[in-house]
C-alpha atoms as a PDB file:
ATOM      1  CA  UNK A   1     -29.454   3.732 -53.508  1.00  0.00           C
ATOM      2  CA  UNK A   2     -28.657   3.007 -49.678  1.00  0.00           C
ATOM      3  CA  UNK A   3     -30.058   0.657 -47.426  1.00  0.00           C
ATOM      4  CA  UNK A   4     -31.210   2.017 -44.263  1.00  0.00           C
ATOM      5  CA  UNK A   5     -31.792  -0.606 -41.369  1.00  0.00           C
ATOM      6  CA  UNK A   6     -31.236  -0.846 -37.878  1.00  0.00           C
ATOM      7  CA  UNK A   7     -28.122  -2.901 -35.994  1.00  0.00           C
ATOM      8  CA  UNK A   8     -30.300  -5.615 -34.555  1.00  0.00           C
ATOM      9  CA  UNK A   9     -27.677  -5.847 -31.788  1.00  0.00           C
ATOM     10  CA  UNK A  10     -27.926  -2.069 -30.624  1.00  0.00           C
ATOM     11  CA  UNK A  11     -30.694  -1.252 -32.248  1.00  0.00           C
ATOM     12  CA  UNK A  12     -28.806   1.993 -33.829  1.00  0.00           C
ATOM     13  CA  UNK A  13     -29.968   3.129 -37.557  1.00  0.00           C
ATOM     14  CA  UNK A  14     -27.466   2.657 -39.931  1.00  0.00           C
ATOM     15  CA  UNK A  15     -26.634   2.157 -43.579  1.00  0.00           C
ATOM     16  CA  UNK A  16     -24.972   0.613 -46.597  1.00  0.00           C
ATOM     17  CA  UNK A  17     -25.104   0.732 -50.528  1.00  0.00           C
ATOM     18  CA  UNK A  18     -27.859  -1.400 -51.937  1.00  0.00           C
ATOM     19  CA  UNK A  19     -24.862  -4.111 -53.421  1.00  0.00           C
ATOM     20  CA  UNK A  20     -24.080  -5.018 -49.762  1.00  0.00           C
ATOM     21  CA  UNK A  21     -27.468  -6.642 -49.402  1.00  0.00           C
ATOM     22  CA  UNK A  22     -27.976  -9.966 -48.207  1.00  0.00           C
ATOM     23  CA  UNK A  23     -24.258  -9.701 -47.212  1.00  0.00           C
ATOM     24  CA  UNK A  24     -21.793  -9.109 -44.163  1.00  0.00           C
ATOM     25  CA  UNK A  25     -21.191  -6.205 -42.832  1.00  0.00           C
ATOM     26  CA  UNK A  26     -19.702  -4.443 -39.507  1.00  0.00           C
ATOM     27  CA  UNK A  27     -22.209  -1.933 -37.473  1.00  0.00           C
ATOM     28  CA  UNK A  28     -20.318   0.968 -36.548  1.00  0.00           C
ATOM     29  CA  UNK A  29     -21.634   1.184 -33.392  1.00  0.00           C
ATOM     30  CA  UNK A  30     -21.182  -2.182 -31.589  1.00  0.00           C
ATOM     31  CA  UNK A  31     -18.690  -3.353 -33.957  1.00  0.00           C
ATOM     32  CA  UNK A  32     -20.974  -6.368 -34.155  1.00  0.00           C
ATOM     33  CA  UNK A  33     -21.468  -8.609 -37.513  1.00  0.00           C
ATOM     34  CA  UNK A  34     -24.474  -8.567 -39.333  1.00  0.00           C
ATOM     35  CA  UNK A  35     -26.255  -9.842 -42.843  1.00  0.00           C
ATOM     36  CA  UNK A  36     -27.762  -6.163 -44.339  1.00  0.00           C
ATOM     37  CA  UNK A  37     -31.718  -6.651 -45.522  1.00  0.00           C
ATOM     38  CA  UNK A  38     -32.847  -6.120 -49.333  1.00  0.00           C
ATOM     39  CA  UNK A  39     -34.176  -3.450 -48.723  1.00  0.00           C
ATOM     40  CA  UNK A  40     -34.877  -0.471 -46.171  1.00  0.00           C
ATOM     41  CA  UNK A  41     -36.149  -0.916 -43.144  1.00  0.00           C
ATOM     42  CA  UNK A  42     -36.301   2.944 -41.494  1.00  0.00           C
ATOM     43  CA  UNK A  43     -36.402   5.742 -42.854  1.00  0.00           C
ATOM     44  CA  UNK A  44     -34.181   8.021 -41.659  1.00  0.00           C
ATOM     45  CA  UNK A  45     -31.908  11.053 -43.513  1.00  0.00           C
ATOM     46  CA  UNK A  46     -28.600  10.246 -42.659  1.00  0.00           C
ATOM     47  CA  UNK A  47     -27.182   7.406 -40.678  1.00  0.00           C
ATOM     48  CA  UNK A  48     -24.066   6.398 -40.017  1.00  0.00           C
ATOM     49  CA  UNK A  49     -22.726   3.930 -42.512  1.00  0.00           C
ATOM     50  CA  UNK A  50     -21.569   0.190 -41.770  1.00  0.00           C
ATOM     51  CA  UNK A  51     -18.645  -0.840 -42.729  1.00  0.00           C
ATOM     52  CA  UNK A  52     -18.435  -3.514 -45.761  1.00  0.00           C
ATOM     53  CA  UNK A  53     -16.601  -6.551 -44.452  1.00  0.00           C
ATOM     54  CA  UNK A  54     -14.037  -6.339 -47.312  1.00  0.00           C
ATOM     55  CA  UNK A  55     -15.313  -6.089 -50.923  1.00  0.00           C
ATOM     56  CA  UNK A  56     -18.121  -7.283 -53.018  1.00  0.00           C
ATOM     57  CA  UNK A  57     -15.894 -10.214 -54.728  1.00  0.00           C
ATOM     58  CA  UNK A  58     -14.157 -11.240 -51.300  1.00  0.00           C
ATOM     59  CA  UNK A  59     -17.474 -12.065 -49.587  1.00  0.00           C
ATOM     60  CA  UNK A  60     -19.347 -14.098 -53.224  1.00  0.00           C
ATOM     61  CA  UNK A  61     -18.487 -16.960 -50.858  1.00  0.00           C
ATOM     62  CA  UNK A  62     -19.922 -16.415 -47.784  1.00  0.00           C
ATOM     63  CA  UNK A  63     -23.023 -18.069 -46.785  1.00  0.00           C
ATOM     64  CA  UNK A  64     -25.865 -15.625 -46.729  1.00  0.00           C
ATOM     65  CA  UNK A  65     -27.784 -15.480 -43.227  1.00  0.00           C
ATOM     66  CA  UNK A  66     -31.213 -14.124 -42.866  1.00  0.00           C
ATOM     67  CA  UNK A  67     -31.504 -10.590 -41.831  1.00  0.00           C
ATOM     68  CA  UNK A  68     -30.224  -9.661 -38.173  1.00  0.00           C
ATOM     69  CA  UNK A  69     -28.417 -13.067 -38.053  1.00  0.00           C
ATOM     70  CA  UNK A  70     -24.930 -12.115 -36.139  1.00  0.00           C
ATOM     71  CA  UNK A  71     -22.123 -14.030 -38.323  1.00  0.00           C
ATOM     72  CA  UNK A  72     -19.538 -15.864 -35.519  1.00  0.00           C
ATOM     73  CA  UNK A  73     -16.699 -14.854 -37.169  1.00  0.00           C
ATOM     74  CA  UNK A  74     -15.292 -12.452 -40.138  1.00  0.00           C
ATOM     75  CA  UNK A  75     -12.478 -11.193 -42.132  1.00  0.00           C
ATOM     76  CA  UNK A  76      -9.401 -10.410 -39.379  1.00  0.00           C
ATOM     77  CA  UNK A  77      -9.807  -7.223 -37.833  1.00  0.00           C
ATOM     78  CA  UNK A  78     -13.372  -6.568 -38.732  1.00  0.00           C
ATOM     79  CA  UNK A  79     -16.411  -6.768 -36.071  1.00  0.00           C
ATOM     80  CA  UNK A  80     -16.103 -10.001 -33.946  1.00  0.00           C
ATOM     81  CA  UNK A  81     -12.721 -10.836 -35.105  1.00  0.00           C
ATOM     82  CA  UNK A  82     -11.388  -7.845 -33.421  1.00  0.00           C
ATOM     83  CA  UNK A  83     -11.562  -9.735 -30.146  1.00  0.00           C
ATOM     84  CA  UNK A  84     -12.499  -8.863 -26.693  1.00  0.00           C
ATOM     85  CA  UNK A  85      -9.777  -6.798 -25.073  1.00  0.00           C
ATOM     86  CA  UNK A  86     -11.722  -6.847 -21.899  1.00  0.00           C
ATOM     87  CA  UNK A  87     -11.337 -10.304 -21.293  1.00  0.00           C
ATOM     88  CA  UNK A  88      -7.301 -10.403 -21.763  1.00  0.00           C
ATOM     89  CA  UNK A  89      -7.248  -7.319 -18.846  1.00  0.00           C
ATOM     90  CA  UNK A  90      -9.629  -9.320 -16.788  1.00  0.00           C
ATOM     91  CA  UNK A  91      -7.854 -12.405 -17.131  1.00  0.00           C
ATOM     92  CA  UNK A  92      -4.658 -10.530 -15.704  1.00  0.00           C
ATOM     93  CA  UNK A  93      -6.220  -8.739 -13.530  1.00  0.00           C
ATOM     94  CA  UNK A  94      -7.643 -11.501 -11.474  1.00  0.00           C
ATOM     95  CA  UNK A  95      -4.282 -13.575 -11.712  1.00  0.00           C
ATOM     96  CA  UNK A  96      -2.359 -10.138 -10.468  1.00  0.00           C
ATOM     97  CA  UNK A  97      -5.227 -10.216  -7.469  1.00  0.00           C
ATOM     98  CA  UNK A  98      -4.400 -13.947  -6.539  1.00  0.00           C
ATOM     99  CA  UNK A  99      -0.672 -12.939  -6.718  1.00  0.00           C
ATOM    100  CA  UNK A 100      -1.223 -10.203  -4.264  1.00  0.00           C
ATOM    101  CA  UNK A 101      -3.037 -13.031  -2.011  1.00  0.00           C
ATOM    102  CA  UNK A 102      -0.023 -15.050  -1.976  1.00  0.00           C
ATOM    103  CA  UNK A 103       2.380 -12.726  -1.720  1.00  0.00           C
ATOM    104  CA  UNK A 104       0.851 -11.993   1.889  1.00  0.00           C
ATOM    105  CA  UNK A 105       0.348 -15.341   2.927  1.00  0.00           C
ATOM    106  CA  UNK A 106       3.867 -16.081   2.659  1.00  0.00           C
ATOM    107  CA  UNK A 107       5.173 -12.685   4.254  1.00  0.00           C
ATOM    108  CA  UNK A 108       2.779 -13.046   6.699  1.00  0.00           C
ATOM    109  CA  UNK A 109       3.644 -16.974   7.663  1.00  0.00           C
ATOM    110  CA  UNK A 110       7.184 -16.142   7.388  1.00  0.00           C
ATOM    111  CA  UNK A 111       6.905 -13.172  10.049  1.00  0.00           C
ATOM    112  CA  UNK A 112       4.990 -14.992  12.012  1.00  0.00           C
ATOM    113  CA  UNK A 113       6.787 -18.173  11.779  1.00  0.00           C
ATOM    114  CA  UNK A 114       9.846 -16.141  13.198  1.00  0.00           C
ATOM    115  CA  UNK A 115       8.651 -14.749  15.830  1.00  0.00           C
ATOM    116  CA  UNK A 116       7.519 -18.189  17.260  1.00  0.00           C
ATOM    117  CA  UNK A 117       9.533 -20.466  19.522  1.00  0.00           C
ATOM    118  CA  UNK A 118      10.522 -23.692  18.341  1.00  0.00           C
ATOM    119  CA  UNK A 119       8.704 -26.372  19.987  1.00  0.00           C
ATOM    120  CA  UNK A 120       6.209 -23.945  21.258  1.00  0.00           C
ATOM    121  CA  UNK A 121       2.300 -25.159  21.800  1.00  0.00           C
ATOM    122  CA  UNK A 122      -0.644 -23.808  20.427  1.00  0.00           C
ATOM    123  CA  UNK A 123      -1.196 -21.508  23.279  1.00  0.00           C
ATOM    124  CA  UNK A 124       2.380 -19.822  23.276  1.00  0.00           C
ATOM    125  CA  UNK A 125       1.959 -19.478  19.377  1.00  0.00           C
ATOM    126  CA  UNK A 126      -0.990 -17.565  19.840  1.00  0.00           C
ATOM    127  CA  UNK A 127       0.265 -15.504  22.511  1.00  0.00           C
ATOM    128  CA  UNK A 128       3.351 -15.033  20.660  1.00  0.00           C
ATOM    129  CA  UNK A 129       1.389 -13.762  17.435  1.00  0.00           C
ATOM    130  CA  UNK A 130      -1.048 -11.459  19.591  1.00  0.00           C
ATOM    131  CA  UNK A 131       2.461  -9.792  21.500  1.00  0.00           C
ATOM    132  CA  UNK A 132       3.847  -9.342  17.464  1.00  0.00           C
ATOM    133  CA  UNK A 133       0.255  -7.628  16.275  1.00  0.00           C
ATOM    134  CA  UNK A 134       0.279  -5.599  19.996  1.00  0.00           C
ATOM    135  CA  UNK A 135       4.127  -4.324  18.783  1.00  0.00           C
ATOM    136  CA  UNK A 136       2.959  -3.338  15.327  1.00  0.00           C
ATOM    137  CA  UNK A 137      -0.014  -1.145  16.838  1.00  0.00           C
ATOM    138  CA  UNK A 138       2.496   0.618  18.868  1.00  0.00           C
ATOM    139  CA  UNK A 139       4.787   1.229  16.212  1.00  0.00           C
ATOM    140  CA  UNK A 140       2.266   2.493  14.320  1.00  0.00           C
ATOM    141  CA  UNK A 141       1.001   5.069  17.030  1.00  0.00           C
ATOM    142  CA  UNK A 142       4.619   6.358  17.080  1.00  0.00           C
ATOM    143  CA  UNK A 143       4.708   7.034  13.260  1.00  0.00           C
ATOM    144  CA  UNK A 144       6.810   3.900  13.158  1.00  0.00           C
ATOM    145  CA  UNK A 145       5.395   1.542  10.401  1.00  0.00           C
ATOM    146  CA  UNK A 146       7.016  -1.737  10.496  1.00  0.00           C
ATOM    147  CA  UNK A 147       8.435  -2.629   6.690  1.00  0.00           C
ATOM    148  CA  UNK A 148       6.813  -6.210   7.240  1.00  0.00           C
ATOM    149  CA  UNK A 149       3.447  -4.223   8.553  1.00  0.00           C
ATOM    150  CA  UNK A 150       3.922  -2.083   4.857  1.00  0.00           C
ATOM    151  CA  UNK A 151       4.425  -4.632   2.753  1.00  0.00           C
ATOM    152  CA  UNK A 152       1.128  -6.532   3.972  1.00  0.00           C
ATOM    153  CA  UNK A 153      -0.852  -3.264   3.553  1.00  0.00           C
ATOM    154  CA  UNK A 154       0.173  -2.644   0.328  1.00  0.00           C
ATOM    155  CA  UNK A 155      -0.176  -6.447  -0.939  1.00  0.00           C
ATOM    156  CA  UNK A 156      -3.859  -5.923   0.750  1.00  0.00           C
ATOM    157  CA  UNK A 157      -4.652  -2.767  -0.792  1.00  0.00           C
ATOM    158  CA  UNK A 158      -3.277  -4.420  -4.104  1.00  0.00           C
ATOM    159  CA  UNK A 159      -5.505  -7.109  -3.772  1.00  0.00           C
ATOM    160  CA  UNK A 160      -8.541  -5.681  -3.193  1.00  0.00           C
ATOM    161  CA  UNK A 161      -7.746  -3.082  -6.526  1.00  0.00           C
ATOM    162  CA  UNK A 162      -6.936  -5.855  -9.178  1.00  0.00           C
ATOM    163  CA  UNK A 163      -9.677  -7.553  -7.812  1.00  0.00           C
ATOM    164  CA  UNK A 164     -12.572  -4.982  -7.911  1.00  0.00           C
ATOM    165  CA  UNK A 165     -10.561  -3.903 -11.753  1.00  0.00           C
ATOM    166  CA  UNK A 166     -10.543  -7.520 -12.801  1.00  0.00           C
ATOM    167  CA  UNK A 167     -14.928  -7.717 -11.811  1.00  0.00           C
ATOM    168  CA  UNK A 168     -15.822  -4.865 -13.815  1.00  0.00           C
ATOM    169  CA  UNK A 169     -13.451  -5.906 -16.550  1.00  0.00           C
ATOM    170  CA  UNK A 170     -15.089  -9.189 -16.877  1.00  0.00           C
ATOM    171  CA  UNK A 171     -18.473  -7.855 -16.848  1.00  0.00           C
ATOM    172  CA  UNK A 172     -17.605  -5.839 -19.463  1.00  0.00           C
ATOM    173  CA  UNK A 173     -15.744  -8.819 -21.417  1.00  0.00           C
ATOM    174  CA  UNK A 174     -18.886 -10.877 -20.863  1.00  0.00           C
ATOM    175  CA  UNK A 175     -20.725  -8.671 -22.798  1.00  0.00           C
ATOM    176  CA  UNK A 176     -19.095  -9.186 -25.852  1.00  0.00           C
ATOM    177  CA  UNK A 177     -19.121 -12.915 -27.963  1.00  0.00           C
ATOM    178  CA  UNK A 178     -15.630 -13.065 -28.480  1.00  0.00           C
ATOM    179  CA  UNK A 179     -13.197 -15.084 -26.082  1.00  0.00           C
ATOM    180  CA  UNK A 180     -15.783 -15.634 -23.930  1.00  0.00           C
ATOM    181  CA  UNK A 181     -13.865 -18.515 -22.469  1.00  0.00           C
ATOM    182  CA  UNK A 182     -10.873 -16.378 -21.118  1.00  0.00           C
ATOM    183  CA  UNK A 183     -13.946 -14.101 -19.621  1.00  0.00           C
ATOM    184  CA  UNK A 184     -15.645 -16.847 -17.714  1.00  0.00           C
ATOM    185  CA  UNK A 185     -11.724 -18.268 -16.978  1.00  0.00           C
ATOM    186  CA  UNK A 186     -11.653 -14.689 -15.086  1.00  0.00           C
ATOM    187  CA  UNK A 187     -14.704 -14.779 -13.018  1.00  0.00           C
ATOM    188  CA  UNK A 188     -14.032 -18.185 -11.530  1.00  0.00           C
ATOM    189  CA  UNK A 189     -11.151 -16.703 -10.844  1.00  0.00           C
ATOM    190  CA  UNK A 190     -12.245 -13.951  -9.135  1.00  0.00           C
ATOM    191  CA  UNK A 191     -15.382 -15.644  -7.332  1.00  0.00           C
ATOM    192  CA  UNK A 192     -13.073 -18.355  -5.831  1.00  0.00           C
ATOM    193  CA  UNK A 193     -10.701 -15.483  -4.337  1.00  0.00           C
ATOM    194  CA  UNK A 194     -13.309 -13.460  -2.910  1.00  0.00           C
ATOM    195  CA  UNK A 195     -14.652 -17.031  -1.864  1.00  0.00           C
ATOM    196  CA  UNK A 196     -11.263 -17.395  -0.137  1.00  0.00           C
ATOM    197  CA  UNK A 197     -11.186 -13.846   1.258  1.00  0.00           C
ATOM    198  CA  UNK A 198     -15.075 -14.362   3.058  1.00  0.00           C
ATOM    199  CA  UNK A 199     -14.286 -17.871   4.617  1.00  0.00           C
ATOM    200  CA  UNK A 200     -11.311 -16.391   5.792  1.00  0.00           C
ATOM    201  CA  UNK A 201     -12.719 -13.516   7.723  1.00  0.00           C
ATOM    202  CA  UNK A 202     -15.468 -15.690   8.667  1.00  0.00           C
ATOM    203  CA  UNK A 203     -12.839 -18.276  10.814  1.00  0.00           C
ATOM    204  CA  UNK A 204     -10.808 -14.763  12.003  1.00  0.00           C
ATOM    205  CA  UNK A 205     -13.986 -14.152  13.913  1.00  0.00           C
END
């Protein structure tokens, strides 16, 4: 006879055969570990069923948990264990954003390095960066993008999309209980660039 419970992580109805109580199993919905009751707990017709975390002899030794207790671990590959792809993806996506960032800090110190004058004072450096932006505005009215100009815009635009990918990646990756170190790793990450990024524009003004 099956037992018919719900996932007391997502609150779905599912169910197992009656020798799986009292012992782990994997909801099918949220992936997510569980100990299955006695005995039912709905009554429903057909719900989906969980998926036994190996077999009735592989599992004698594992310590029964009260009902609804999430396990913090299982057999490899099997609820938990499975990891939390999320937080990989967010992890590179917030080290491709800061790459981005420092890819056009140095192209843009290195263009604007050259087009000041040795020796020159703080003044003439200014002037001498204003006369460089004044060129590239020009250029670009003509349909003339400079390749320095393109390669900032693109490093900008690639910022700003590995860093809005690599937010809604780790909100997604904190919602899960595996590697929720590399997940929190990612949003300091991301909160220190975008950190960077509003101190910036705030001295720019």
């Amino acid at each position: 006879m099956a037992i018919q419970f719900a996932c007391p992580g997502c609150q779905q109805p599912i169910e197992v055969d009656d020798e799986w109580a009292h012992r782990q199993v994997a909801c099918p919905y949220c992936r997510r570990t569980i100990t299955a009751p006695a005995a039912s707990t709905i009554d429903r017709l057909s719900p989906p069923v969980a998926k036994p975390l190996g077999n009735v002899e592989q599992v004698e030794g594992l310590a029964d948990a009260p009902y609804g207790a999430a396990a913090p671990y299982g057999p490899p590959g099997v609820g938990v264990a499975e990891g939390n792809p999320y937080a990989v993806w967010a992890l590179v996506a917030s080290l491709l954003a800061v790459l981005c960032l420092v890819g056009v800090g140095i192209l843009t110190v290195t263009q604007m390095m050259g087009a000041v004058e040795p020796g020159s004072s703080v003044e003439e450096m200014q002037d001498s960066i204003a006369e460089l932006q004044k060129q590239w505005m020009e250029d670009a009215q003509k349909g003339k993008i400079p390749p320095v100009a393109l390669g900032l815009s693109v490093g900008a635009c690639g910022m700003v999309i590995t860093w809005a990918a690599g937010l809604v990646l780790t909100i997604l990756a904190l919602r899960r209980r595996a590697r929720r170190g590399m997940a929190v790793a990612a949003l300091v990450i991301i909160s220190l660039l975008a950190l960077y990024v509003c101190i910036s524009l705030i001295i720019q003004l």
